[in-house]
C-alpha atoms as a PDB file:
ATOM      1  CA  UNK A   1     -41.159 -15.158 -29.967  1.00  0.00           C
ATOM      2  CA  UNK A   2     -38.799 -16.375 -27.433  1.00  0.00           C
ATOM      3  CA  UNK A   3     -36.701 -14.294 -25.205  1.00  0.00           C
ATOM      4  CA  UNK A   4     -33.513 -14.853 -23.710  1.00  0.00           C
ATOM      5  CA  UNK A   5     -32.804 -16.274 -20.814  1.00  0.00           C
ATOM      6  CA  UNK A   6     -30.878 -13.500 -18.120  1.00  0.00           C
ATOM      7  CA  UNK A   7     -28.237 -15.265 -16.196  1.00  0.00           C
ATOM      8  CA  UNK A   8     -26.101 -13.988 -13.244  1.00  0.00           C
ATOM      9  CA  UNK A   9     -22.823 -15.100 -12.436  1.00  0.00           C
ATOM     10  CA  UNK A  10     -23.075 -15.548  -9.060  1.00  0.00           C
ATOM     11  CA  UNK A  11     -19.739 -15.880  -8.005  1.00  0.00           C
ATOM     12  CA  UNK A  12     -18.879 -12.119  -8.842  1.00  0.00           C
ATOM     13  CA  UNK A  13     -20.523 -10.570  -5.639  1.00  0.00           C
ATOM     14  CA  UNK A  14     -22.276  -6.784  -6.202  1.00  0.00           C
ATOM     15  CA  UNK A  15     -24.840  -4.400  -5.501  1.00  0.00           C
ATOM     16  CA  UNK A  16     -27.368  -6.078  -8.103  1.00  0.00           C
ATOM     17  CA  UNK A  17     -26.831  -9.343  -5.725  1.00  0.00           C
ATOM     18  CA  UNK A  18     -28.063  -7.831  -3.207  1.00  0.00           C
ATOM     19  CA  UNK A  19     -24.624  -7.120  -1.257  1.00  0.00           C
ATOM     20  CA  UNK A  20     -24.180  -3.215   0.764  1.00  0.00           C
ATOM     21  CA  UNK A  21     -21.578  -1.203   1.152  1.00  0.00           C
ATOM     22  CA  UNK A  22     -22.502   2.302   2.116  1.00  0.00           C
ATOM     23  CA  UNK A  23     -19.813   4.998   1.493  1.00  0.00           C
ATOM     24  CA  UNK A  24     -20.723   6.815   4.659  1.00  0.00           C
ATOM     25  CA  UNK A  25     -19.541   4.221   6.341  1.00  0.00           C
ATOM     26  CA  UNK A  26     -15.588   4.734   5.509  1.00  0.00           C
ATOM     27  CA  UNK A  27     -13.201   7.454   7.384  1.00  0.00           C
ATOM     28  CA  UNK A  28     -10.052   9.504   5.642  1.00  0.00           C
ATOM     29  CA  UNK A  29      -7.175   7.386   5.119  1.00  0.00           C
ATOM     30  CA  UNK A  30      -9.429   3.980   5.806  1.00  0.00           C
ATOM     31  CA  UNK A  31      -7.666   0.483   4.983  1.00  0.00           C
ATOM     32  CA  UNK A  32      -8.562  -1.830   2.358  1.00  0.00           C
ATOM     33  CA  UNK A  33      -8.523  -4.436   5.096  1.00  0.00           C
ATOM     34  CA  UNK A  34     -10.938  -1.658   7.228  1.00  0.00           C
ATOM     35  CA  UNK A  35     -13.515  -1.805   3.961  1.00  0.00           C
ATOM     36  CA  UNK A  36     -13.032  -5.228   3.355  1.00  0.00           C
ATOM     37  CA  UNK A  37     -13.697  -5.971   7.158  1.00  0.00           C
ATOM     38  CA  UNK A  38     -16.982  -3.908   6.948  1.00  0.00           C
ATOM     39  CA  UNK A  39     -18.468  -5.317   3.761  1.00  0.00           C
ATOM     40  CA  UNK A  40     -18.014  -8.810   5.288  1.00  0.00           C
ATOM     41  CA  UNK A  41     -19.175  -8.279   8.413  1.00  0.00           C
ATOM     42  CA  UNK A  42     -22.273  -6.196   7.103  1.00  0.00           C
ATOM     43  CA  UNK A  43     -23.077  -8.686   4.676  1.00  0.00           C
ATOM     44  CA  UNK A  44     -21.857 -11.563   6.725  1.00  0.00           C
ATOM     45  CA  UNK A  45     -19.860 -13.010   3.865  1.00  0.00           C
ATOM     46  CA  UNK A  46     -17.170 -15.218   4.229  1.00  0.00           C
ATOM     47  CA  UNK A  47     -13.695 -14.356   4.151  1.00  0.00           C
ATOM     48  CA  UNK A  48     -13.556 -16.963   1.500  1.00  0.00           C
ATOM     49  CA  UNK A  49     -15.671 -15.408  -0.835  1.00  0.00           C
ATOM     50  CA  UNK A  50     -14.904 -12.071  -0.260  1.00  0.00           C
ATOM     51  CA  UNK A  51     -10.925 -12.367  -1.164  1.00  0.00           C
ATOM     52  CA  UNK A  52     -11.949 -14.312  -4.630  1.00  0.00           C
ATOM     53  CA  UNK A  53     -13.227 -10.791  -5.629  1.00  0.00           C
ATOM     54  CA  UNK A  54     -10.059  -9.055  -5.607  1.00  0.00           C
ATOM     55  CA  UNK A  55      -8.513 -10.184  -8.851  1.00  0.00           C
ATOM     56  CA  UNK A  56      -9.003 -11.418 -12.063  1.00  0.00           C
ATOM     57  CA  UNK A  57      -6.454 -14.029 -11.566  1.00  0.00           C
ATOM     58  CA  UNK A  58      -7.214 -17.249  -9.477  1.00  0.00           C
ATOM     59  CA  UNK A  59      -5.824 -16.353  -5.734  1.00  0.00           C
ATOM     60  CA  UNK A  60      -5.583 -19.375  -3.153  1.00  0.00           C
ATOM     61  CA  UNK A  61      -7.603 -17.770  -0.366  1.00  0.00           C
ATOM     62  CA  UNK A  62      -5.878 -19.424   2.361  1.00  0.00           C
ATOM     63  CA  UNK A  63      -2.279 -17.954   0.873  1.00  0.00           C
ATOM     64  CA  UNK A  64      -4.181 -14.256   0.149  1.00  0.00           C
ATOM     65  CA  UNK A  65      -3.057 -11.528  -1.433  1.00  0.00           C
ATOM     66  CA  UNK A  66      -1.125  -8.034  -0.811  1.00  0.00           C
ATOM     67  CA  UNK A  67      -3.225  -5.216  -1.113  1.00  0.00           C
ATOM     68  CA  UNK A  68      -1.109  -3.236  -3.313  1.00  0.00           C
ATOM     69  CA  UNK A  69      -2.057  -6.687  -5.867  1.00  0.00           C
ATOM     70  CA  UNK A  70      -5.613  -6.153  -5.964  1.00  0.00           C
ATOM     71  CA  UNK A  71      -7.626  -5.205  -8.752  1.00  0.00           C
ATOM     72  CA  UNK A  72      -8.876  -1.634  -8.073  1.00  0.00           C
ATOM     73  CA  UNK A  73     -11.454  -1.708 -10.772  1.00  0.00           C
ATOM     74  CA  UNK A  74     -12.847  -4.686  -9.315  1.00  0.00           C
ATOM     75  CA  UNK A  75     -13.199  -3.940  -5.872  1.00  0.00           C
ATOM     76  CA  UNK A  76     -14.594  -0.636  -6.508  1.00  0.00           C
ATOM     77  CA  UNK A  77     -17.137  -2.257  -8.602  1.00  0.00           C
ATOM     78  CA  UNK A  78     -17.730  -4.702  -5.434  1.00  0.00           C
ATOM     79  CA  UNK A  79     -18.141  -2.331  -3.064  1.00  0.00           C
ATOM     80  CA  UNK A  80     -19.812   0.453  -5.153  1.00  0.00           C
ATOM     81  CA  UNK A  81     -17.219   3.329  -4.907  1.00  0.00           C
ATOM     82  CA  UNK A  82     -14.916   5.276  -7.158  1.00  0.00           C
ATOM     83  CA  UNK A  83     -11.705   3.495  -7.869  1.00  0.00           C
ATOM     84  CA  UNK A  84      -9.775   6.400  -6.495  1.00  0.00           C
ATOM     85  CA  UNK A  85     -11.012   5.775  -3.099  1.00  0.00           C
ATOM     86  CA  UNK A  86      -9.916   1.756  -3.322  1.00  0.00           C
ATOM     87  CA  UNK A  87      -6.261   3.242  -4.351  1.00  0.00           C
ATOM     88  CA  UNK A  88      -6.240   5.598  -1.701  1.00  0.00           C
ATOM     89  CA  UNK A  89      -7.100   2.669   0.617  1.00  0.00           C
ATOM     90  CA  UNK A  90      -3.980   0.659  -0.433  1.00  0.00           C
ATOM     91  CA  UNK A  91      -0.581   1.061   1.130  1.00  0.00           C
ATOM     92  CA  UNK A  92       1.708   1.032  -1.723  1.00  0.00           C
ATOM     93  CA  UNK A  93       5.006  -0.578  -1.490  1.00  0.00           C
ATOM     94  CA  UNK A  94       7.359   1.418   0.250  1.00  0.00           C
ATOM     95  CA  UNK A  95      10.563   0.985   2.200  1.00  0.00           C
ATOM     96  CA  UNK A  96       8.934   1.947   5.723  1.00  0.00           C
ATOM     97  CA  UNK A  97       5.733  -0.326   5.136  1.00  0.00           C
ATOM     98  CA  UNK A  98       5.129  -3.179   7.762  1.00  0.00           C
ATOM     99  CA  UNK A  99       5.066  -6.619   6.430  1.00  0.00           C
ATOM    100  CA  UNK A 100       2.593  -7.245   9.324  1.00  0.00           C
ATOM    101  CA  UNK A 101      -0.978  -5.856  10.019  1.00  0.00           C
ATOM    102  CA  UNK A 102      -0.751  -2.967  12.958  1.00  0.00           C
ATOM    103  CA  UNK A 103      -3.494  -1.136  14.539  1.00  0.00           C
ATOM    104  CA  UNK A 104      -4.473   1.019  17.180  1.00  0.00           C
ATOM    105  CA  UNK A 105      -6.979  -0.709  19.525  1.00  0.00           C
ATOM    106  CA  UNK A 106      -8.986   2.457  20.053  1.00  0.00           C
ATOM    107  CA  UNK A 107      -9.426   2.893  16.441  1.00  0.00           C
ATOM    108  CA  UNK A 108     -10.115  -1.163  16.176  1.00  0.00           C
ATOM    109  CA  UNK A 109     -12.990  -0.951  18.806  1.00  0.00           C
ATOM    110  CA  UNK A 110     -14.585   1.838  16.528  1.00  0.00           C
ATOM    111  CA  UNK A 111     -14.601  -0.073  13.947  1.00  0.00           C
ATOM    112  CA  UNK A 112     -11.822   1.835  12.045  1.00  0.00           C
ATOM    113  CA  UNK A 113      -8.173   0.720  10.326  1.00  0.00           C
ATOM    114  CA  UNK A 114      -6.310   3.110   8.524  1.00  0.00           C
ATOM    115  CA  UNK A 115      -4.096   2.220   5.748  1.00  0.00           C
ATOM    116  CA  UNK A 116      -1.122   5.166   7.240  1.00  0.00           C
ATOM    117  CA  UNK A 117      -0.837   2.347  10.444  1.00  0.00           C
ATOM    118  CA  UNK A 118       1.000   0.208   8.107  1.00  0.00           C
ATOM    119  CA  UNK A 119       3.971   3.211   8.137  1.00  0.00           C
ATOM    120  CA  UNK A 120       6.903   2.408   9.960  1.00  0.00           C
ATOM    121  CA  UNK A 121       7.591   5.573  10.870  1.00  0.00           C
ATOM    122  CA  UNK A 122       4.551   6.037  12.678  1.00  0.00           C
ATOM    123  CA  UNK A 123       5.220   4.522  16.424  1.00  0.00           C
ATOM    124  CA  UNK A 124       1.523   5.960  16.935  1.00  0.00           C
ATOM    125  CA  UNK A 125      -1.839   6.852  16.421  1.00  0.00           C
ATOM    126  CA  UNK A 126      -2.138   9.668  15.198  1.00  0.00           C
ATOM    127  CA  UNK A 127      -5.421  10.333  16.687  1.00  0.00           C
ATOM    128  CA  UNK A 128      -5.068   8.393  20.538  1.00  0.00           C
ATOM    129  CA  UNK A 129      -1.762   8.570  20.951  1.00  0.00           C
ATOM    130  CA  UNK A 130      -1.460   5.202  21.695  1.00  0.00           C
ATOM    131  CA  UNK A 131       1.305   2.871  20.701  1.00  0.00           C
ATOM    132  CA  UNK A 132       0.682   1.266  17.305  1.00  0.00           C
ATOM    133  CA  UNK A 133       0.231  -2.658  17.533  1.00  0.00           C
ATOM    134  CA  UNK A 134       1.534  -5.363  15.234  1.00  0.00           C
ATOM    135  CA  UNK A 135       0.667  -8.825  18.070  1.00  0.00           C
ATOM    136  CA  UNK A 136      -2.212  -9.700  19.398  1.00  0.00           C
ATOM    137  CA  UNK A 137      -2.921  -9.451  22.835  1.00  0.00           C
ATOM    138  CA  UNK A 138      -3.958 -12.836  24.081  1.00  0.00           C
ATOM    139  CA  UNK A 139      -1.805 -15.376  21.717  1.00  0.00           C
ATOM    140  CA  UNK A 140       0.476 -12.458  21.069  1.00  0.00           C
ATOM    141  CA  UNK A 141       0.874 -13.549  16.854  1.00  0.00           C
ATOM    142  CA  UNK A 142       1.289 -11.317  14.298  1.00  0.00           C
ATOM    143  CA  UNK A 143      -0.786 -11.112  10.793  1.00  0.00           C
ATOM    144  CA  UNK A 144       0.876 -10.546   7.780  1.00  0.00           C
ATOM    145  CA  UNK A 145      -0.546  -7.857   5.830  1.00  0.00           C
ATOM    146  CA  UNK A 146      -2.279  -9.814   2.989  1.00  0.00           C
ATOM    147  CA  UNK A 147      -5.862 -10.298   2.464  1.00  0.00           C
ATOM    148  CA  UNK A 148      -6.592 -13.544   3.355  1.00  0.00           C
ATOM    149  CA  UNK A 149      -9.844 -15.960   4.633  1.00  0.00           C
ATOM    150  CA  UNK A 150      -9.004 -16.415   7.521  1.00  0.00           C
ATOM    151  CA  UNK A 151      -8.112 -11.974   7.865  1.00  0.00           C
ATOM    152  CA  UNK A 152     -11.151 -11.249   6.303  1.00  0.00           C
ATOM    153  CA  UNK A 153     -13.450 -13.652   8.304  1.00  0.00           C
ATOM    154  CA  UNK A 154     -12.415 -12.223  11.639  1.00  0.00           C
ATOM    155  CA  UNK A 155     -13.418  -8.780  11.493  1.00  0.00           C
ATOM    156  CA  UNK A 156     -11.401  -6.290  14.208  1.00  0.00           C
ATOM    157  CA  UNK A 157     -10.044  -9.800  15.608  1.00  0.00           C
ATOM    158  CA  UNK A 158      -7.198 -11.760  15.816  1.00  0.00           C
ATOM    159  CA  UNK A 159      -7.165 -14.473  12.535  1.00  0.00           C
ATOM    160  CA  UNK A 160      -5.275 -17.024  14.920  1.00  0.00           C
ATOM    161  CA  UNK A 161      -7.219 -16.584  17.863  1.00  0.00           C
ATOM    162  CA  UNK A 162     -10.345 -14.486  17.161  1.00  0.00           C
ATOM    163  CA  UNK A 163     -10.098 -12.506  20.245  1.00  0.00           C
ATOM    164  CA  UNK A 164     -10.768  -8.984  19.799  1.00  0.00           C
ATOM    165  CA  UNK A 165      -8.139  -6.801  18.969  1.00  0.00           C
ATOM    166  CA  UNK A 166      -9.547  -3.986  21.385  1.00  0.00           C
ATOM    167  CA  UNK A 167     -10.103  -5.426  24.896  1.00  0.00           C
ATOM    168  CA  UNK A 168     -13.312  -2.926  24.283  1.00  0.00           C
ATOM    169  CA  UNK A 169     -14.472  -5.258  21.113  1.00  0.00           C
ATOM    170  CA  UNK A 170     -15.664  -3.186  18.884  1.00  0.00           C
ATOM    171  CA  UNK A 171     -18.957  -1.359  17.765  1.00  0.00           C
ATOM    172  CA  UNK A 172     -20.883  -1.961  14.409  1.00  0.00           C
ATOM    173  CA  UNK A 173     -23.179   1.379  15.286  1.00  0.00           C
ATOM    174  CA  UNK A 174     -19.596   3.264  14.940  1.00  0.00           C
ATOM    175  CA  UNK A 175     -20.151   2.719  10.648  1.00  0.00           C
ATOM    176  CA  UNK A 176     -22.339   5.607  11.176  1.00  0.00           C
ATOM    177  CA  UNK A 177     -20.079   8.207  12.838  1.00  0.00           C
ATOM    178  CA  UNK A 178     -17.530   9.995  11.042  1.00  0.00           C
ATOM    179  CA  UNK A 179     -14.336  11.196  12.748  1.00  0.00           C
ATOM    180  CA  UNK A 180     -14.288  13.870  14.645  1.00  0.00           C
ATOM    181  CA  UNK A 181     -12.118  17.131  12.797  1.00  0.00           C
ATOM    182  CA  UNK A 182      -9.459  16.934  15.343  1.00  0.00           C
ATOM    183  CA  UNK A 183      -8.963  13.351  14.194  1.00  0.00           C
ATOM    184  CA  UNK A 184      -9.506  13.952  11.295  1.00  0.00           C
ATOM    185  CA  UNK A 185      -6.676  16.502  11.073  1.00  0.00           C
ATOM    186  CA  UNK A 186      -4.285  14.551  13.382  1.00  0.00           C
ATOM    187  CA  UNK A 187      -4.492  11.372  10.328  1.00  0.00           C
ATOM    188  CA  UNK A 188      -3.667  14.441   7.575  1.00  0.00           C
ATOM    189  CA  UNK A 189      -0.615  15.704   9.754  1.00  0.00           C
ATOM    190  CA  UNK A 190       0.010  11.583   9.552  1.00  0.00           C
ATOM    191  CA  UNK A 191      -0.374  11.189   6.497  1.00  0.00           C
ATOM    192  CA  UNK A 192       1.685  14.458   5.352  1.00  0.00           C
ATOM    193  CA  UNK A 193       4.672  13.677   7.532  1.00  0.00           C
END
């Protein structure tokens, strides 16, 4: 009797491979590009790798993709979630969406991007207060809002410079804590309008 021989394809990354993503570890109104930036980090994958995993279709890492293009099936099967947390991650097309990434640099340093910073309409966090940012501090570039290799391979950083977006860098540990309910309540007021 001979048995078959298993095979994995080891270019589709997953929880069999070995791969985490904990769902404690996201925050109300988190970012596809805050997940993405986790499970790359915590895995220490590539940005390369990880942004071949969000489509079917053949995607030039380099060139990226928009989130709203992903495949949300896929990605929740990557990161081991329900698919209605991946499309709540994902800043649909709309007319006051910035083409650009933008973040708060308190949220950044705790390890945290939420997908309602990409709203034109909000000047700021919702939770600090402070002004929303689309430039990085030290080359002062902007990054388009696509998933990308380079995006994806500098977690909480600048992709042209790799200098920390938050002149506190950031903290790993911070996975761990949720939000506290007043910020928690200032992203739903956000998020309402």
């Amino acid at each position: 009797m001979t048995l078959p021989i298993l095979t994995l394809d080891e270019h589709v990354l997953g929880p069999r491979l070995g791969y985490v993503f904990q769902r404690k570890w996201l925050q109300p109104y988190e970012s596809m590009v805050g997940m993405l930036w986790k499970f790359a980090h915590m895995n220490r994958l590539p940005g390369l790798l990880v942004v071949s995993q969000l489509s079917g279709r053949l995607i030039d890492p380099y060139e990226g993709i928009v989130p709203a293009d992903i495949d949300v099936k896929r990605v929740a099967r990557l990161l081991g979630i329900p698919r209605h947390i991946v499309g709540e991650s994902l800043c649909h097309a709309a007319n006051d969406t910035s083409k650009f990434l933008r973040f708060c640099p308190c949220c950044v340093s705790s390890a945290y991007h939420s997908r309602l910073f990409q709203l034109e309409r909000l000047a700021r966090c919702p939770i600090h207060g402070e002004a929303l940012r689309d430039v990085c501090r030290h080359c002062g570039r902007q990054a388009a809002y696509r998933l990308d290799a380079m995006l994806l391979d500098a977690p909480f950083r600048c992709k042209h410079c790799r200098s920390w977006y938050s002149p506190l860098g950031y903290a790993p540990q911070a996975f761990d804590r949720c939000l506290a309910p007043k910020a928690r309540a200032a992203l739903t007021r956000a998020a309402i309008g």
